[in-house]
Protein backbone atom coordinates (compact mmCIF):
# COMPACT_ATOMS: atom_id res chain seq x y z
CA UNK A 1 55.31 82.45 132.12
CA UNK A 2 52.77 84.50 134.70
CA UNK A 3 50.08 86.60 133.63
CA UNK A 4 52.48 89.69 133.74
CA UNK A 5 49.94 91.76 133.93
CA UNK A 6 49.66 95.77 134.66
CA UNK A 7 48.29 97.69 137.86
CA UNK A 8 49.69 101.03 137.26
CA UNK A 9 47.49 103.18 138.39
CA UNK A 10 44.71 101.04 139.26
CA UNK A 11 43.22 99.02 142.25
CA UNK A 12 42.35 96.11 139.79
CA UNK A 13 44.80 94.45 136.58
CA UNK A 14 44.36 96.82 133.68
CA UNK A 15 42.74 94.32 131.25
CA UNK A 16 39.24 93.82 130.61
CA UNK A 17 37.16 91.03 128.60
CA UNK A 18 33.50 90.64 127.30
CA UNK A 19 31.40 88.50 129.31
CA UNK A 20 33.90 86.20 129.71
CA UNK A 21 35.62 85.21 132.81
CA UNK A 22 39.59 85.23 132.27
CA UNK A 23 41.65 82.09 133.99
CA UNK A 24 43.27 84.12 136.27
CA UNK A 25 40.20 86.31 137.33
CA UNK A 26 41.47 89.62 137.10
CA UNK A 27 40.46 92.74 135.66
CA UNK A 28 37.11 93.87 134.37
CA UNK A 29 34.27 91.83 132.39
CA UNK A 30 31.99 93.97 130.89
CA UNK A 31 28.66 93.05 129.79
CA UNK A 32 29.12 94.77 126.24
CA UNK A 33 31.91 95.21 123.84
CA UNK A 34 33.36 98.91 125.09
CA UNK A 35 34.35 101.07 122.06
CA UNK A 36 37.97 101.87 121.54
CA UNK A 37 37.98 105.08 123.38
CA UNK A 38 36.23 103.64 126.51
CA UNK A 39 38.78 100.25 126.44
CA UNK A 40 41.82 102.74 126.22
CA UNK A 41 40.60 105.06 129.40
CA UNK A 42 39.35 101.72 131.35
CA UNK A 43 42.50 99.90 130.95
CA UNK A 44 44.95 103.19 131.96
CA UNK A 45 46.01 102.59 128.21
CA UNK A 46 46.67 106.34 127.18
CA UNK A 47 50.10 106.68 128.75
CA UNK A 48 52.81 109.04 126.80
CA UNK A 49 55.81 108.05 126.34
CA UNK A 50 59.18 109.59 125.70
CA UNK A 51 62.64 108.99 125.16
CA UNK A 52 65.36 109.89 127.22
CA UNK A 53 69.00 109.96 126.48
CA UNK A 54 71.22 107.39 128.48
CA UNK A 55 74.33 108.83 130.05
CA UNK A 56 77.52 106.98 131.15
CA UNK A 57 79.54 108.83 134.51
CA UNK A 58 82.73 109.51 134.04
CA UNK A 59 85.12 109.29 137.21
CA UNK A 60 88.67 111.17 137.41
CA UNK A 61 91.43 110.69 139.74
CA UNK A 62 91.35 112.77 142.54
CA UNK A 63 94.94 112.51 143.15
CA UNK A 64 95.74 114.20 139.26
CA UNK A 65 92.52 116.02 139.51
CA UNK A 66 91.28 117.24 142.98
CA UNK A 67 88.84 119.68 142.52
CA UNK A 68 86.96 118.27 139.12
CA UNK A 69 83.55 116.69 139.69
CA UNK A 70 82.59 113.61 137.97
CA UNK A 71 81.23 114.04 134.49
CA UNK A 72 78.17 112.42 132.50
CA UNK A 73 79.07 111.53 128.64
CA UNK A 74 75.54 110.44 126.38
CA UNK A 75 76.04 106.40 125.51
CA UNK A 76 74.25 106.69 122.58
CA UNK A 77 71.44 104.93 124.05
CA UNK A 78 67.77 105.71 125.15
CA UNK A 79 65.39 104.99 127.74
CA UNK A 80 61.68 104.83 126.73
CA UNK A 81 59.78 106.36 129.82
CA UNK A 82 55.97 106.02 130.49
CA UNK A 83 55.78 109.52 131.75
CA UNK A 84 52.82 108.91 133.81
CA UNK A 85 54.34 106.45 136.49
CA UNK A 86 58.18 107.54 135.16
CA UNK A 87 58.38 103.20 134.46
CA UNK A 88 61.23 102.68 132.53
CA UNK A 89 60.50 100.46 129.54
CA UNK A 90 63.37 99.34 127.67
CA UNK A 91 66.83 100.64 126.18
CA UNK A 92 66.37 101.18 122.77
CA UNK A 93 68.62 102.95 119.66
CA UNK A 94 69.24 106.33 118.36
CA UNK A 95 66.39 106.05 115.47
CA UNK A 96 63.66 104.27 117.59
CA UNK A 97 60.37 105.94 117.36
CA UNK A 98 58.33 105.93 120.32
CA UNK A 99 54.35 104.68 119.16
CA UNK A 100 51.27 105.64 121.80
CA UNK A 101 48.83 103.17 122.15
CA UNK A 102 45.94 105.47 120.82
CA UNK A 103 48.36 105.70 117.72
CA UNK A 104 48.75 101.92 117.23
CA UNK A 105 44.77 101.34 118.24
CA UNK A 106 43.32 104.02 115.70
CA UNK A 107 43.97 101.72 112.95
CA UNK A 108 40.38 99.41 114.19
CA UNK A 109 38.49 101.91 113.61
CA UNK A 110 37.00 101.55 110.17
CA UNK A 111 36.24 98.07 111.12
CA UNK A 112 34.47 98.84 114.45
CA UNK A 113 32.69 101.60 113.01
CA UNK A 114 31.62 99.52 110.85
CA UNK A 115 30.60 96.54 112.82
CA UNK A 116 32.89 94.12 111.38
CA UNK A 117 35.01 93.91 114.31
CA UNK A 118 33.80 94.26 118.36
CA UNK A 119 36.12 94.33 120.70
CA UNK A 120 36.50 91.56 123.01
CA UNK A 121 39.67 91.94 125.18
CA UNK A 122 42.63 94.32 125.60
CA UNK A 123 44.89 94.90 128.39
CA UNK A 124 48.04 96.49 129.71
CA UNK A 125 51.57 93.85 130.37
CA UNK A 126 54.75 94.54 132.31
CA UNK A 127 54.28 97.99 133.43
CA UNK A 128 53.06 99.35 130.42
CA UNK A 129 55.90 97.33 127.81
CA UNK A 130 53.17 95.58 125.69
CA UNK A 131 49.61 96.55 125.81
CA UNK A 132 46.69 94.97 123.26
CA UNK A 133 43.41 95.56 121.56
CA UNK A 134 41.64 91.97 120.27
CA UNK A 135 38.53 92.33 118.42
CA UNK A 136 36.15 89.91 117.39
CA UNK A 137 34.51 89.60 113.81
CA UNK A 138 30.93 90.22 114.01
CA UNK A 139 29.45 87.51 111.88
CA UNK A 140 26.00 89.32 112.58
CA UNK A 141 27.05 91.93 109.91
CA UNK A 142 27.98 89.74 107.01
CA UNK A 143 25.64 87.74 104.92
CA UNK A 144 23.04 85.63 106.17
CA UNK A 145 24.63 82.37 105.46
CA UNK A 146 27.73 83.36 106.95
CA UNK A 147 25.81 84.04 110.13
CA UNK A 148 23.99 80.64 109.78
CA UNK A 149 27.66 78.42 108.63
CA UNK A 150 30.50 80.33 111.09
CA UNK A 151 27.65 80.16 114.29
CA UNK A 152 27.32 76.34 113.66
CA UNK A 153 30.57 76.52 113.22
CA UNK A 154 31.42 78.01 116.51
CA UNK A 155 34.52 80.00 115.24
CA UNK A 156 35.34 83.28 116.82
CA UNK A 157 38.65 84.60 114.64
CA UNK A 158 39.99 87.63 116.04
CA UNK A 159 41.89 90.51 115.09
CA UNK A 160 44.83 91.92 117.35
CA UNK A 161 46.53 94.74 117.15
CA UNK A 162 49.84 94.53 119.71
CA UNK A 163 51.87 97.54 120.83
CA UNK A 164 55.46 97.17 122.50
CA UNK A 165 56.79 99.62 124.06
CA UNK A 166 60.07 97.72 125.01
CA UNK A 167 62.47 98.03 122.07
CA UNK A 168 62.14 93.72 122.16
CA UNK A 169 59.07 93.09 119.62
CA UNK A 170 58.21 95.54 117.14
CA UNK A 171 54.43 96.39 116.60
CA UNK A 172 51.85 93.74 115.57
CA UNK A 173 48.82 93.43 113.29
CA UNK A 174 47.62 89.81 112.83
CA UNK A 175 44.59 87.62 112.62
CA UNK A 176 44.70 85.00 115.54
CA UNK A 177 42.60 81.98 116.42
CA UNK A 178 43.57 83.15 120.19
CA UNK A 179 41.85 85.08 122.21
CA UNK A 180 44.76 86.85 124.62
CA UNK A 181 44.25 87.80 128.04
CA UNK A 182 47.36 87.99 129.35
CA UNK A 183 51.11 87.58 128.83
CA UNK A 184 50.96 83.56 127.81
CA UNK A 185 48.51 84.04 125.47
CA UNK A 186 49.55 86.79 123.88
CA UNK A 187 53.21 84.67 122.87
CA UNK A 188 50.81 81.67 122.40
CA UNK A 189 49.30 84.01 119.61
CA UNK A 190 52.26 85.57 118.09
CA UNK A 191 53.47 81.97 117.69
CA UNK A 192 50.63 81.05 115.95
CA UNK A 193 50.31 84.37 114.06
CA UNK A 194 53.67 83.56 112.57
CA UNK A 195 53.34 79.90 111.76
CA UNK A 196 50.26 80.79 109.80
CA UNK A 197 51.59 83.90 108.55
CA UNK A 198 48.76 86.00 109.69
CA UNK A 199 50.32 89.15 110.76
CA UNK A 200 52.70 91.93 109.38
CA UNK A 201 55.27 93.48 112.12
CA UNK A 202 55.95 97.60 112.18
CA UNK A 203 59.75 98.67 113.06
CA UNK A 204 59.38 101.61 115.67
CA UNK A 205 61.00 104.19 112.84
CA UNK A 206 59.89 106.12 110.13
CA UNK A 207 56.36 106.64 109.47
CA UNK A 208 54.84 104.63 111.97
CA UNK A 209 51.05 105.70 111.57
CA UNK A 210 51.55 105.36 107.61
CA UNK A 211 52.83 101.94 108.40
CA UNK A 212 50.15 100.48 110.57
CA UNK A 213 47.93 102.04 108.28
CA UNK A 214 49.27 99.80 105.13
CA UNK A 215 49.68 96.71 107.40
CA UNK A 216 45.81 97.39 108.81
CA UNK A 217 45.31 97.20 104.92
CA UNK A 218 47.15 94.28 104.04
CA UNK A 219 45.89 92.17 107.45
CA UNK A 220 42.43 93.47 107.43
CA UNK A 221 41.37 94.03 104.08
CA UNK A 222 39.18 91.54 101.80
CA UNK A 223 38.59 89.80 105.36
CA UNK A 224 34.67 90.04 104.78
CA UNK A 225 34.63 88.81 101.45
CA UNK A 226 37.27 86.36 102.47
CA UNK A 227 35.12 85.05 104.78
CA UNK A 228 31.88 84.56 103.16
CA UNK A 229 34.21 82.55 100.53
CA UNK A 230 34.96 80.13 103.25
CA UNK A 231 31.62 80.03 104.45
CA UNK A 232 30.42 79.17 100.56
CA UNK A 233 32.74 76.30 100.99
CA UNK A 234 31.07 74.82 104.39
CA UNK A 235 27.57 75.24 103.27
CA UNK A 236 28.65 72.74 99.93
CA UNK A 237 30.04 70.09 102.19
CA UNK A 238 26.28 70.76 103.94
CA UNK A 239 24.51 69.65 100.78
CA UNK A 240 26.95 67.03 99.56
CA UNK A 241 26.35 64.02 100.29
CA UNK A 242 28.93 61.27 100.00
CA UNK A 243 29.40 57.28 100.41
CA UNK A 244 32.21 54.97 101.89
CA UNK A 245 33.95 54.96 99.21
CA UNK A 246 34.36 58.75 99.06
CA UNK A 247 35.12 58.83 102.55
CA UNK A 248 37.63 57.06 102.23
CA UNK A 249 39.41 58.25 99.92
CA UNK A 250 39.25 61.58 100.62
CA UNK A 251 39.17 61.80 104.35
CA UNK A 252 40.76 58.63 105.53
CA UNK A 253 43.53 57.87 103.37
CA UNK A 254 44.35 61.93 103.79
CA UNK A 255 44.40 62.01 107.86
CA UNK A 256 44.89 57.63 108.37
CA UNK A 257 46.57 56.37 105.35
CA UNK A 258 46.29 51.90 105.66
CA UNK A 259 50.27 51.67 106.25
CA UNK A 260 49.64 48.32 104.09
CA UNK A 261 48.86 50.66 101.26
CA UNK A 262 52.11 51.88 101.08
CA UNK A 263 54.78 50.03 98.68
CA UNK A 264 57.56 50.38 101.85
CA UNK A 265 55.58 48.82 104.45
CA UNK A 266 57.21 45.35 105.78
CA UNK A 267 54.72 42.99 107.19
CA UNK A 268 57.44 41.09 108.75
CA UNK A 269 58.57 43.87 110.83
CA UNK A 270 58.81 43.73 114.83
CA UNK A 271 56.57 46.62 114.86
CA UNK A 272 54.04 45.83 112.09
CA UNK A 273 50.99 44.69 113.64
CA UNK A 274 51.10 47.80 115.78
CA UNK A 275 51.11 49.96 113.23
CA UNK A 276 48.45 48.40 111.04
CA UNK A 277 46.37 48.20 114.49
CA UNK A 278 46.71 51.91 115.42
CA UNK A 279 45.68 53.29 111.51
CA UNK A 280 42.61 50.71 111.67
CA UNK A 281 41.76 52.60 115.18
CA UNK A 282 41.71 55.43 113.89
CA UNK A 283 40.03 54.76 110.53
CA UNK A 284 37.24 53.27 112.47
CA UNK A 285 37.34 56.31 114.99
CA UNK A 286 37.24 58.88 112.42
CA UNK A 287 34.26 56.96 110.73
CA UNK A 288 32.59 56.58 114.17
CA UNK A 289 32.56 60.67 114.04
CA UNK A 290 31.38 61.23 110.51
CA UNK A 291 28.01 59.58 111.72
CA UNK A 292 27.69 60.14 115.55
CA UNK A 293 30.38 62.91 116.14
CA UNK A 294 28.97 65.84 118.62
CA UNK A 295 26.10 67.52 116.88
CA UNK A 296 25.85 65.37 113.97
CA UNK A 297 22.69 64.42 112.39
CA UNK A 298 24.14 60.89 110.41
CA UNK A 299 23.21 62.59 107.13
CA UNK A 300 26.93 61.40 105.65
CA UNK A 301 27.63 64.50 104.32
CA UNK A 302 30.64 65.92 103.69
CA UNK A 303 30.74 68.64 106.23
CA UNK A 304 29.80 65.92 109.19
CA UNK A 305 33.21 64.21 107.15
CA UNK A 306 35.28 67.16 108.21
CA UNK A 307 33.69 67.78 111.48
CA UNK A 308 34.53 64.37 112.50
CA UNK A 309 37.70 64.70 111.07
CA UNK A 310 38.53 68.12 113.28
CA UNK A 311 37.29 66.44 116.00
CA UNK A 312 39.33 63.69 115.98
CA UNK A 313 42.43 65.52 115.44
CA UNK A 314 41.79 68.45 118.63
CA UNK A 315 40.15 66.20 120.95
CA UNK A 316 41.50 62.72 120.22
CA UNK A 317 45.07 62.77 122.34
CA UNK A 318 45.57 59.07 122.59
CA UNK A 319 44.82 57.98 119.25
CA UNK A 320 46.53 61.69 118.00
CA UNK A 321 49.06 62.50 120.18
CA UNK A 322 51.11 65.53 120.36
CA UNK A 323 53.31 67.70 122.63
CA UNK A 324 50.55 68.62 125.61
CA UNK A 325 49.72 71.86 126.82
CA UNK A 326 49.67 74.74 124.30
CA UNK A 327 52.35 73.35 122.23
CA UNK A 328 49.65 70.75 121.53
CA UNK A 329 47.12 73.75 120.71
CA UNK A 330 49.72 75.23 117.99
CA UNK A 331 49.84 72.07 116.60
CA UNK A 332 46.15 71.93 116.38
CA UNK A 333 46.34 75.76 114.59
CA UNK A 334 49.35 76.24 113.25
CA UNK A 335 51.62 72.60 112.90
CA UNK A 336 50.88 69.13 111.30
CA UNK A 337 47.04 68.74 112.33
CA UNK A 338 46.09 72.27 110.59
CA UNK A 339 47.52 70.82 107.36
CA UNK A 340 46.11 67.54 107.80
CA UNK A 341 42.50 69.40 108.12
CA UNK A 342 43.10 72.49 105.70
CA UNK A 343 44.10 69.03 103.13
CA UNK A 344 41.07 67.07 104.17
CA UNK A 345 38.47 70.54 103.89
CA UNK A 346 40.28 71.57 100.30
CA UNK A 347 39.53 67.42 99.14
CA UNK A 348 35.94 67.42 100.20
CA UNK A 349 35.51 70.94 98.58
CA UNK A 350 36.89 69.92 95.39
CA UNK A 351 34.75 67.02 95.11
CA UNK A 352 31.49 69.10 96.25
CA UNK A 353 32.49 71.52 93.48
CA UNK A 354 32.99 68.68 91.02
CA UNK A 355 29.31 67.34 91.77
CA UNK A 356 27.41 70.63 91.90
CA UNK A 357 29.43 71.35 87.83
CA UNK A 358 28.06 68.14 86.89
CA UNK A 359 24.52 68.27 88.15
């Protein structure tokens, strides 16, 4: 899939990011997050659209009918139009609302006003079909250990608010771990979005603005306190220290279970050895990483545990390996390797909890 993305209206792609240079090195960077109003009128965003009846002609025969000019019967059908380059969008049905960008984008406001959320991308696709506003959670507004955990941490979640224009997707209002710049990584996020469950979808009837209102609710809301939770969890693995033992029980046997461990392994099998060989490779690589992973200090605690852990699992591809590309990456967020390290965090947690009860 290309970049797909919009010049209507524009000498440059209609898409603009924070300081950050996009792979295909179009659009705008700007050197500080651009409120909503300012992203919308950069990126050409505030088309209007409409929808126009579809019309079907009707030929007659000229021998039976001479003098009568072809008629035009309605299909039933609609056209949605962006009025300001007359693009046609998409065929869509009879009850299909028709959302406007600044509609679907209103609902960021509390949190930018705020400052939650700063924006961080948002762009125009296809002629004006999808168009997005991704905003990144501003860790500088939350507590100060949340600051201190999620910047070690180096996590950016983002919040994305996706409007189609198409009739093919309705509207979107997730939490993604991807930060979109163009067509590929927008699907890369709504695939993600939907393994993880992080998004509610608006149908393009009824209420709309009541709707993305309730979803902005449902996506959005508690996401402060949700995350200082999680960063209460990282700064316990920071304190607790554990030994081999613990290590391995909770982390190894969890992500690189000994296959000789399990009552259905057959030593005499062609491929035993092999097996046994590649778990002891990565037991010991794992264990390497709890001690002298990137950034670690050798304290054996348990966050360097589950640092070593998640970086074994993204950056390991021989000893982990995986479909490549970015079904390799939704693996990583959203597949088998997300559950192996949301099992491994939720183990070490426990047992941080456990010792912090008893001390």
């Amino acid at each position: 899939m290309s970049a797909e993305l919009d010049y209507s209206l524009s000498n440059t792609a209609n898409v603009f990011s924070v300081t950050k240079t996009m792979w295909h090195r179009e659009g705008i960077i700007l050197p500080v997050a651009p409120t909503r109003e300012e992203a919308q009128e950069l990126c050409h965003m505030n088309y209007d659209l409409i929808k126009v009846p579809n019309f079907r002609k009707v030929e007659y025969d000229q021998e039976a009918f001479p003098n009568v000019e072809p008629d035009y019967v309605q299909t039933g059908g609609f056209t949605v139009v962006r009025t300001d380059t007359n693009a046609e969008l998409g065929q869509v049905g009879q009850y299909y609302t028709p959302v406007p960008n600044d509609m679907a984008f209103r609902i960021l406001d509390p949190l930018l006003d705020e400052g939650h959320l700063r924006l961080e991308t948002g762009g125009v696709l296809r002629e004006g079909r999808d168009a997005w506003l991704l905003g990144q959670w501003n860790f500088l507004s939350m507590a100060p250990y949340v600051q201190e955990v999620f910047h070690e941490l180096g996590l950016a979640p983002f919040s994305v608010v996706i409007a189609n224009h198409d009739g093919k997707r309705k509207l979107i209002v997730g939490r993604t771990s991807v930060r979109i710049v163009c067509a590929n990584t927008q699907e890369m996020s709504i695939q993600e979005m939907t393994g993880r469950k992080t998004m509610v979808q608006i149908a393009h009837q009824g209420d709309v603005e009541q709707k993305l209102v309730e979803a902005a609710e449902e996506v959005f809301g508690d996401v402060v306190n949700r995350f200082e939770a999680v960063a209460k969890a990282y700064r316990a693995l920071k304190r607790t220290t554990i030994d081999r033992l613990v290590f391995e029980r909770l982390v190894l046997d969890t992500v690189a279970p000994d296959p000789r461990q399990n009552p259905k392994f057959n030593p005499e099998s062609k491929l035993a050895e092999v097996v046994v060989d590649r778990a002891d490779r990565k037991r010991a690589e794992i264990t390497r990483l709890w001690t002298a992973g990137k950034g670690h200090t050798g304290d054996h605690s348990a966050w360097e545990a589950l640092q070593g852990t998640y970086e074994a699992l993204d950056h390991n591809e021989e000893l982990w390996p995986n479909r490549g590309g970015s079904w390799r990456t939704l693996s990583s967020l959203a597949g088998t390797m997300k559950e192996q390290k949301e099992l491994v965090m939720a183990r070490l947690v426990r047992h941080a909890d456990k010792l912090a009860i008893s001390a």
